[in-house]
Protein backbone atom coordinates (compact mmCIF):
# COMPACT_ATOMS: atom_id res chain seq x y z
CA UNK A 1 68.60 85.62 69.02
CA UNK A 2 68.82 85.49 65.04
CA UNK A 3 71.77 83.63 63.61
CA UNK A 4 73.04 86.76 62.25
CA UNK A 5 72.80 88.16 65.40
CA UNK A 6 74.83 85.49 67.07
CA UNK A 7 78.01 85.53 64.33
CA UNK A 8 78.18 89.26 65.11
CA UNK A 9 78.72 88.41 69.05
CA UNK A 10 80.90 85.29 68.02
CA UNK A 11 83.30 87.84 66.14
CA UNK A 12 83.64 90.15 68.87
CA UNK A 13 84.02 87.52 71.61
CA UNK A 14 86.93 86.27 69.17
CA UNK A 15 88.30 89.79 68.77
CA UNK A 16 87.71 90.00 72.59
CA UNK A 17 89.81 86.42 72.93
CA UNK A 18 92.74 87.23 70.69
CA UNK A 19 93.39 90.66 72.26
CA UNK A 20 93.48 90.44 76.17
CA UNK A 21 96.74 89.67 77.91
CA UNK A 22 94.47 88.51 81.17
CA UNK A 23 91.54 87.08 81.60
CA UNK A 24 89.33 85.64 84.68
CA UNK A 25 86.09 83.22 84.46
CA UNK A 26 83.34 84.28 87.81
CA UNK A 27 79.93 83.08 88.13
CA UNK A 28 78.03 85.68 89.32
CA UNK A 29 75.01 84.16 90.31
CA UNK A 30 73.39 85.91 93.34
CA UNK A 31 75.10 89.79 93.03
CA UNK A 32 72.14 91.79 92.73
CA UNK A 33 72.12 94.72 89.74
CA UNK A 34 73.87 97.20 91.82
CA UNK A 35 76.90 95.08 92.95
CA UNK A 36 77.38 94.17 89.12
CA UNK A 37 77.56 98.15 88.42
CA UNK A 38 79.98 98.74 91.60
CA UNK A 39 82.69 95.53 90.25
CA UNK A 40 82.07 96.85 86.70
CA UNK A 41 83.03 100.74 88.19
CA UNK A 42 86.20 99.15 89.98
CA UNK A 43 87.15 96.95 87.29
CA UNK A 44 87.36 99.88 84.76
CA UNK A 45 89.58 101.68 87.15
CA UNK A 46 92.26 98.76 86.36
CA UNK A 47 91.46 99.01 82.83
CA UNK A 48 89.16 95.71 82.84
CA UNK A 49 85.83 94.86 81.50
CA UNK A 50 83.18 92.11 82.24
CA UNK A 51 81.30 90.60 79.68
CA UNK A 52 78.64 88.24 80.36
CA UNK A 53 79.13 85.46 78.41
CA UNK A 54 76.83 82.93 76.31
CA UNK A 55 78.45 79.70 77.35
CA UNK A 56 77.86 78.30 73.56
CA UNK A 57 78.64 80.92 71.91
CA UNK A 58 81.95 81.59 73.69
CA UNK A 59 83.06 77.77 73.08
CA UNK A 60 82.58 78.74 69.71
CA UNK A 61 84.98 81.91 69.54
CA UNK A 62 87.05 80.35 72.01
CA UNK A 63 88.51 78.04 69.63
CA UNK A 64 92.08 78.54 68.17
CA UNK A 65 92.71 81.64 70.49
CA UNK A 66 95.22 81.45 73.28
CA UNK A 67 92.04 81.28 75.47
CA UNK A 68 91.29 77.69 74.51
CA UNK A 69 92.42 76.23 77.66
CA UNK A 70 89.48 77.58 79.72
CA UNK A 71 86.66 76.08 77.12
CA UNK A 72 85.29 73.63 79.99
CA UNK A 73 84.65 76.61 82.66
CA UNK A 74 82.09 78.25 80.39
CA UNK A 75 78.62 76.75 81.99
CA UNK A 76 76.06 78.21 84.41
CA UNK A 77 76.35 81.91 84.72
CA UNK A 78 79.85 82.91 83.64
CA UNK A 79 81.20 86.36 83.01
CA UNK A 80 84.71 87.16 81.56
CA UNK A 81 86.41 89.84 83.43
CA UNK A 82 89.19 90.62 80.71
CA UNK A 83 92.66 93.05 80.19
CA UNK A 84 95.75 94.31 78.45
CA UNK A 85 97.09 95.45 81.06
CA UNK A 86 98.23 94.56 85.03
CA UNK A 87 96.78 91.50 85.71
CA UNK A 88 97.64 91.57 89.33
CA UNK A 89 95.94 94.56 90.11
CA UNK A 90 92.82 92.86 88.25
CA UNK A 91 93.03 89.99 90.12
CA UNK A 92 93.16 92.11 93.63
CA UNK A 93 89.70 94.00 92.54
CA UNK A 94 88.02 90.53 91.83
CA UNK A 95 90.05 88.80 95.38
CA UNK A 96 88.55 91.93 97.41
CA UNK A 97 84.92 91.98 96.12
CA UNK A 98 85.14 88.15 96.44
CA UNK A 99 85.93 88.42 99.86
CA UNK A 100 83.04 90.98 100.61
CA UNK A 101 80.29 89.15 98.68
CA UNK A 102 80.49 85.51 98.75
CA UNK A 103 78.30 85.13 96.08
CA UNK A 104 81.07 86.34 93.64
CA UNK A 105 83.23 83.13 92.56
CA UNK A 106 86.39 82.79 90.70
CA UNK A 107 86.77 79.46 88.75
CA UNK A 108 89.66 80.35 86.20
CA UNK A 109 91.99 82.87 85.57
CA UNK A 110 94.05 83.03 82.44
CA UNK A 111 97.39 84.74 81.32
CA UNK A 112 98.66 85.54 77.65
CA UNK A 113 102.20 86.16 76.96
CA UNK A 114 103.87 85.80 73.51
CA UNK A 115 105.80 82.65 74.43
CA UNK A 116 102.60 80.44 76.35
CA UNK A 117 99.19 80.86 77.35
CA UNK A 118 98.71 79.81 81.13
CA UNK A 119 95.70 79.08 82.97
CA UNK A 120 95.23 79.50 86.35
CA UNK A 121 93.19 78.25 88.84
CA UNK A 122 91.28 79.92 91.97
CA UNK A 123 93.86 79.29 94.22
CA UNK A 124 96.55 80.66 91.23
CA UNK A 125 94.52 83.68 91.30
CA UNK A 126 94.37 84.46 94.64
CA UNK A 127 98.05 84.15 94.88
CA UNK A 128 98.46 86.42 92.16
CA UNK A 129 96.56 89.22 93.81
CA UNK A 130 99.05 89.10 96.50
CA UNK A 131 102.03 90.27 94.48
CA UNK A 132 103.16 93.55 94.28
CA UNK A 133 101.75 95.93 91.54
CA UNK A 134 103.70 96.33 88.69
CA UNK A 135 105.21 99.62 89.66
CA UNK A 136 106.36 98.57 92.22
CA UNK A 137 108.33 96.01 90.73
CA UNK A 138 109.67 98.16 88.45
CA UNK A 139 110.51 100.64 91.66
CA UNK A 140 112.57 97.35 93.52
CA UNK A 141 114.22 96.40 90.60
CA UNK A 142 115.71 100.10 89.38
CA UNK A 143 116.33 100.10 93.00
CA UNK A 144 118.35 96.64 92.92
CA UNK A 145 120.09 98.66 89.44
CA UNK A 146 121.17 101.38 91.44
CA UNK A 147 122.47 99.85 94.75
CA UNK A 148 125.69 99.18 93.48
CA UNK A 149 126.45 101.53 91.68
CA UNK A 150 125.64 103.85 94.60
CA UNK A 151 127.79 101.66 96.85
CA UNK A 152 130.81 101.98 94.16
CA UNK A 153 130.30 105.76 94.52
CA UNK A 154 130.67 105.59 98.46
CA UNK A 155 133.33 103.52 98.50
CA UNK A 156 135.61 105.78 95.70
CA UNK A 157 134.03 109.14 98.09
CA UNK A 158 135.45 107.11 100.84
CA UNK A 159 139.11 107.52 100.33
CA UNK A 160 139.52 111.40 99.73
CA UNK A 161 137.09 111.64 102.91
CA UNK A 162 139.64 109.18 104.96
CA UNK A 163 142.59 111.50 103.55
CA UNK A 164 141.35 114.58 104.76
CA UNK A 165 140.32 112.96 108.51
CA UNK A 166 143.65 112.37 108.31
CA UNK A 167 145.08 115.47 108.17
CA UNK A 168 142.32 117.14 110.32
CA UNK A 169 143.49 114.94 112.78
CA UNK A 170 147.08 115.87 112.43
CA UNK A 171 146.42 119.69 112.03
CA UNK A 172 144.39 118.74 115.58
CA UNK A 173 147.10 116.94 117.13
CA UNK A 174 150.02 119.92 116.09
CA UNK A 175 147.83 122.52 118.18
């Protein structure tokens, strides 16, 4: 590969780097070309990509990006599997074809937030596959919004209900 070549792919690694909210490090040694296609086809569903990664190259545009934590895991075959959106619904495509091909292995996850960068290991991963999507977070908390509320509305409904038992149950009782 010609040097000129290689600053092109160390640019877009960096713009790559500096852009994605989520990111997950896999060696992929041993999926044949046809399990590659199927992870890439369910990753894009999530709105994530894979990019196979030069190790050397991706120390390079690694550096001061808030991917700099996960500089060590790029050796052997590595492939980024990277976001801007849900990372938890990322992280349950790459759990589930883990779990079907072993050959698949997460080593690193990481997560991007305007405050901190934090990495994540396999195990962090894993455990963030098994939280709920981020609808239906949003779905449990508007409910949690609306519970009282609702229960403010029952109990003010309550006392012209009561009233008018009441007097159903005198009108009953005259008769």
């Amino acid at each position: 590969m010609e040097r000129t070549q290689k600053e092109i792919l160390v640019g877009e690694l960096q713009g790559i780097f500096n852009s994605a909210t989520t990111a997950v490090i896999i060696d992929y040694k041993g999926l044949a070309a046809n399990e590659l296609v199927e992870m890439r086809q369910e990753l894009h569903k999530v709105s994530s990509t894979m990019k196979v990664l030069k190790n050397t190259l991706a120390k390079l545009a690694v550096e001061d990006t808030p991917f700099s934590g996960i500089k060590d895991y790029f050796v052997d075959t590595r492939a980024l599997v990277y976001g801007k959106e849900d990372p938890v619904e990322q992280a349950k495509v790459l759990i589930k074809i883990a779990e079907e091909n072993p050959n698949l292995k997460i080593h690193a996850g990481v997560l991007v937030d305007t405050a901190k960068t934090s990495v994540l290991d396999e195990k962090q991963v894993e455990a963030l596959s098994k939280l709920p999507s981020k609808e239906a977070l949003i779905v449990k908390l508007l409910f949690l919004f609306q519970a009282p509320a609702t229960q403010l509305v029952r109990t003010l409904n309550e006392v012209p209900a009561k009233f008018v038992r009441t007097l159903a149950a005198i009108s009953d009782s005259k008769k």
